[in-house]
C-alpha atoms as a PDB file:
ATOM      1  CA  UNK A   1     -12.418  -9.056 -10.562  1.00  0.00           C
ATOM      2  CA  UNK A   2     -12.104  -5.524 -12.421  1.00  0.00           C
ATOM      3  CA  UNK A   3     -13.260  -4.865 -15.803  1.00  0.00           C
ATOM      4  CA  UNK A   4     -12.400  -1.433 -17.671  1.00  0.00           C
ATOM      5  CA  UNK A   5     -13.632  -0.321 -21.116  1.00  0.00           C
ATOM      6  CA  UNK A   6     -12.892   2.816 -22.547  1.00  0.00           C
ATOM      7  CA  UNK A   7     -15.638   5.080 -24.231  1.00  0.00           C
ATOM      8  CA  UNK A   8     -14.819   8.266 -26.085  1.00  0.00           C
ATOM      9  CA  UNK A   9     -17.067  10.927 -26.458  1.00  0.00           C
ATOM     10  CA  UNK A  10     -16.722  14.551 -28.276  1.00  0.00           C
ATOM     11  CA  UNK A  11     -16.038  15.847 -25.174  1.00  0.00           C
ATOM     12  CA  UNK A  12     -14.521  13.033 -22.466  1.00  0.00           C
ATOM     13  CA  UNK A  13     -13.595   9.482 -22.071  1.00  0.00           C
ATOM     14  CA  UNK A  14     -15.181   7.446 -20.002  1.00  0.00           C
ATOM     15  CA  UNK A  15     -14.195   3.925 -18.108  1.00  0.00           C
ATOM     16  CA  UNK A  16     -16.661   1.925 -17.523  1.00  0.00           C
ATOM     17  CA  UNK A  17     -15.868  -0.415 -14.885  1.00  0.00           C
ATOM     18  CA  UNK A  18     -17.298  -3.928 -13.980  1.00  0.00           C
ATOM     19  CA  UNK A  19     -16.587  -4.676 -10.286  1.00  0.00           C
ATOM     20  CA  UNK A  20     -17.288  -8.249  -8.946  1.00  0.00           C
ATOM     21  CA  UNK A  21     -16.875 -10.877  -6.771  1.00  0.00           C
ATOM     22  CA  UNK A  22     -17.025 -14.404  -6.790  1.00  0.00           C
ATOM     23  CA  UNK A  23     -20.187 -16.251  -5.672  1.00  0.00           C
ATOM     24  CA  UNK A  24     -17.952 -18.050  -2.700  1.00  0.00           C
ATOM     25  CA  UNK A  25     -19.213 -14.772  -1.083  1.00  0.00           C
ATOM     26  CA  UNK A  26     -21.896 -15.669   1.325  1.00  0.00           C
ATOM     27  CA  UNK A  27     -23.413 -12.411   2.263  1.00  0.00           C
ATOM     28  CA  UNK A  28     -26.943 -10.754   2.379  1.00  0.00           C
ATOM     29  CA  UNK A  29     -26.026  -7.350   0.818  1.00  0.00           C
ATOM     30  CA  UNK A  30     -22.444  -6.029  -1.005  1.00  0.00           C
ATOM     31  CA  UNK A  31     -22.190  -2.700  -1.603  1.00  0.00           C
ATOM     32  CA  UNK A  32     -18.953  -0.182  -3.437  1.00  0.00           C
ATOM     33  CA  UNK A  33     -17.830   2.064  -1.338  1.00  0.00           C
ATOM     34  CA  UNK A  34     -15.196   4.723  -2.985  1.00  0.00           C
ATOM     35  CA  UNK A  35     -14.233   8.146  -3.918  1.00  0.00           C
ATOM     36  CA  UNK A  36     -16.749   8.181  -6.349  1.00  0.00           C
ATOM     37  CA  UNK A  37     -20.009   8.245  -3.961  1.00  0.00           C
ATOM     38  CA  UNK A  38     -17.973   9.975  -0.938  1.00  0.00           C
ATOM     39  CA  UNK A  39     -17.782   6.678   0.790  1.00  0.00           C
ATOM     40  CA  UNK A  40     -21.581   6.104   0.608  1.00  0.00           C
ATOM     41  CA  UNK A  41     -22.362   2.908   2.277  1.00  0.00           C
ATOM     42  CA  UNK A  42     -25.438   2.543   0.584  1.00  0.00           C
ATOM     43  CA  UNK A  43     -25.384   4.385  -3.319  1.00  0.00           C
ATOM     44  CA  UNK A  44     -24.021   1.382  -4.673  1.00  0.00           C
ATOM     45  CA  UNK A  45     -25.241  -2.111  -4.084  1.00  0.00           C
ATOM     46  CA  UNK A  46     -23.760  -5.087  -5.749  1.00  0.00           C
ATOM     47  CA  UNK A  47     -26.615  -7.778  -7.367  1.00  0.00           C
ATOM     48  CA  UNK A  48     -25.678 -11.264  -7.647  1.00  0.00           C
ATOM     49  CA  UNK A  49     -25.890 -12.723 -11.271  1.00  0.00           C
ATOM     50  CA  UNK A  50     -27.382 -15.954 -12.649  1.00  0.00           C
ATOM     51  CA  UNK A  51     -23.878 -17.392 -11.728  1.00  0.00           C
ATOM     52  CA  UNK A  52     -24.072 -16.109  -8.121  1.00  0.00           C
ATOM     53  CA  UNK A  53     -21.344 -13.532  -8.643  1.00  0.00           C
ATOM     54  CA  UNK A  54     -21.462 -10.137  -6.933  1.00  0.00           C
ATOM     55  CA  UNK A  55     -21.829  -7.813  -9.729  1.00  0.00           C
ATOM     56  CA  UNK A  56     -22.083  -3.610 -10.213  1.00  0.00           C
ATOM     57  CA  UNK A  57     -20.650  -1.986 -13.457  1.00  0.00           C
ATOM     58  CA  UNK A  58     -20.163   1.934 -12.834  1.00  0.00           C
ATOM     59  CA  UNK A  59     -18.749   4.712 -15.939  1.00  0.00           C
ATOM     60  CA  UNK A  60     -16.257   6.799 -14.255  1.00  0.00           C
ATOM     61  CA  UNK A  61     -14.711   9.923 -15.503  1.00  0.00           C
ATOM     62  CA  UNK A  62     -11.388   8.728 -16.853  1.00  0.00           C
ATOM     63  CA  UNK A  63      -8.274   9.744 -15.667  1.00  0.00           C
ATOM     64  CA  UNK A  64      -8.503  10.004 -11.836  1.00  0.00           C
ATOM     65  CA  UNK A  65      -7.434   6.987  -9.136  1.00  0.00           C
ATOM     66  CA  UNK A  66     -10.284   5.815  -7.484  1.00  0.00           C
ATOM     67  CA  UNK A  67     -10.247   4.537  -3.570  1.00  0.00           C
ATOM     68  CA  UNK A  68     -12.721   1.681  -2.892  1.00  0.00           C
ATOM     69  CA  UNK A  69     -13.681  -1.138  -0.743  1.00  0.00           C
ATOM     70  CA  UNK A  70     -16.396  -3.528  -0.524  1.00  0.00           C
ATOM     71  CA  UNK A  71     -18.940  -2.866   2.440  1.00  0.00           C
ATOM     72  CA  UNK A  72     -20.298  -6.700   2.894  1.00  0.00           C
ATOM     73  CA  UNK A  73     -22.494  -7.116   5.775  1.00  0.00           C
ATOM     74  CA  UNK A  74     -21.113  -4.827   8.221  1.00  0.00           C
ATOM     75  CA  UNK A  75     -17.373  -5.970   6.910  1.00  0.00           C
ATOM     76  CA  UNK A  76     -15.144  -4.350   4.871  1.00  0.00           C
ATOM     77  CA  UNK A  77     -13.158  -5.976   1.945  1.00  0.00           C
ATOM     78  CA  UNK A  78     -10.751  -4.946  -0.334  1.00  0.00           C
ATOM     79  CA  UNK A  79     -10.178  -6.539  -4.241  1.00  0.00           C
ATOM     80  CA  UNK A  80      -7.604  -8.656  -4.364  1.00  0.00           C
ATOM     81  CA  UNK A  81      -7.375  -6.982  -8.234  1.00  0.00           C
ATOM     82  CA  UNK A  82      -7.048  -4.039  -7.160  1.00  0.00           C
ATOM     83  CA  UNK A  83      -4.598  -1.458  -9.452  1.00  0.00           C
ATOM     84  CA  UNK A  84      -3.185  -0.394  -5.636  1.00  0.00           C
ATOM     85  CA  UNK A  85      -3.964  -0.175  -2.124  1.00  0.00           C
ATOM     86  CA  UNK A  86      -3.130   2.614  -0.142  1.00  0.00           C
ATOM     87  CA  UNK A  87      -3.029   3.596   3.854  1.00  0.00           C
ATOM     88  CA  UNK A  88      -6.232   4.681   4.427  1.00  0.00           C
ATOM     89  CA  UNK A  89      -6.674   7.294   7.868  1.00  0.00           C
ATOM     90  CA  UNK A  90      -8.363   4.271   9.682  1.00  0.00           C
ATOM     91  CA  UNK A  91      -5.272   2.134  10.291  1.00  0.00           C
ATOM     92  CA  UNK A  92      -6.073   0.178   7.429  1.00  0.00           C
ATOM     93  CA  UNK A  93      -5.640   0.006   3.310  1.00  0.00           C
ATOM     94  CA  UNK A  94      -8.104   0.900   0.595  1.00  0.00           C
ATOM     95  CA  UNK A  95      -8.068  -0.927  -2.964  1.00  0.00           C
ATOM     96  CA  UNK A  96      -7.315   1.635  -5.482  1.00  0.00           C
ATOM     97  CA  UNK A  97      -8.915   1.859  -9.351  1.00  0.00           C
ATOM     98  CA  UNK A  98      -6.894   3.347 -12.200  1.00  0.00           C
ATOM     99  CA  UNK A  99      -8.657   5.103 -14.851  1.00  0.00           C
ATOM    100  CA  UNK A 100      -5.800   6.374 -17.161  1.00  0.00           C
ATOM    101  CA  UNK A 101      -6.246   5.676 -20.305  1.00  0.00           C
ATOM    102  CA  UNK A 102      -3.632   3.255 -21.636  1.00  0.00           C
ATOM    103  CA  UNK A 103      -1.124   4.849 -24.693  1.00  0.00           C
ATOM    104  CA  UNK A 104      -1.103   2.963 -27.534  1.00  0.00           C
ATOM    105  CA  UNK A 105       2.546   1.316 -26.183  1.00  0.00           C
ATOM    106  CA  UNK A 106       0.224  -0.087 -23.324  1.00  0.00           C
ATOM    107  CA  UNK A 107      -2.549  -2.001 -25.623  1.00  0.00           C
END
């Protein structure tokens, strides 16, 4: 599941984003892989909540798409939430994050 708030600042707007996914997961370690930490498969490791869920909440600049996947022991998976998915240059597709912020018509 994807979760995006919207924070306004003097100067930007953020989205903060809650990635997770559900505790059906059986894994050791999840990590977010993406645009947003060059495709570190490391910088971002999910924690598993008091419900079992896979859980990481990131603020992103707001405005860009985001590629991501989930790097789960040694697997990757995409989020069946996802805003997109697009070719990525493996042979394969990556989920994709928007972070424009919705017009009032939207809300």
């Amino acid at each position: 599941m994807i979760q995006k708030l919207f924070t306004k600042s003097d100067t930007d707007t953020v989205c903060r984003v809650t990635f997770s996914l559900p505790e059906e997961i059986w894994a050791s370690e999840v990590y977010l892989v993406g645009d947003f930490n060059d495709w570190n498969r490391r910088s971002h490791p999910l924690q598993q909540d008091s419900n079992g869920r896979w859980v990481v909440v990131l603020d992103l600049p707001a405005g860009p798409a985001y590629g991501f996947r989930y790097f789960c022991d040694g697997e990757w998976l995409n989020d069946n939430q996802a805003d997109a998915y697009w070719e990525n240059p493996h042979g394969g597709h990556n989920s994709v994050l928007f972070t424009e912020v919705p017009s009032a018509s939207d809300e």
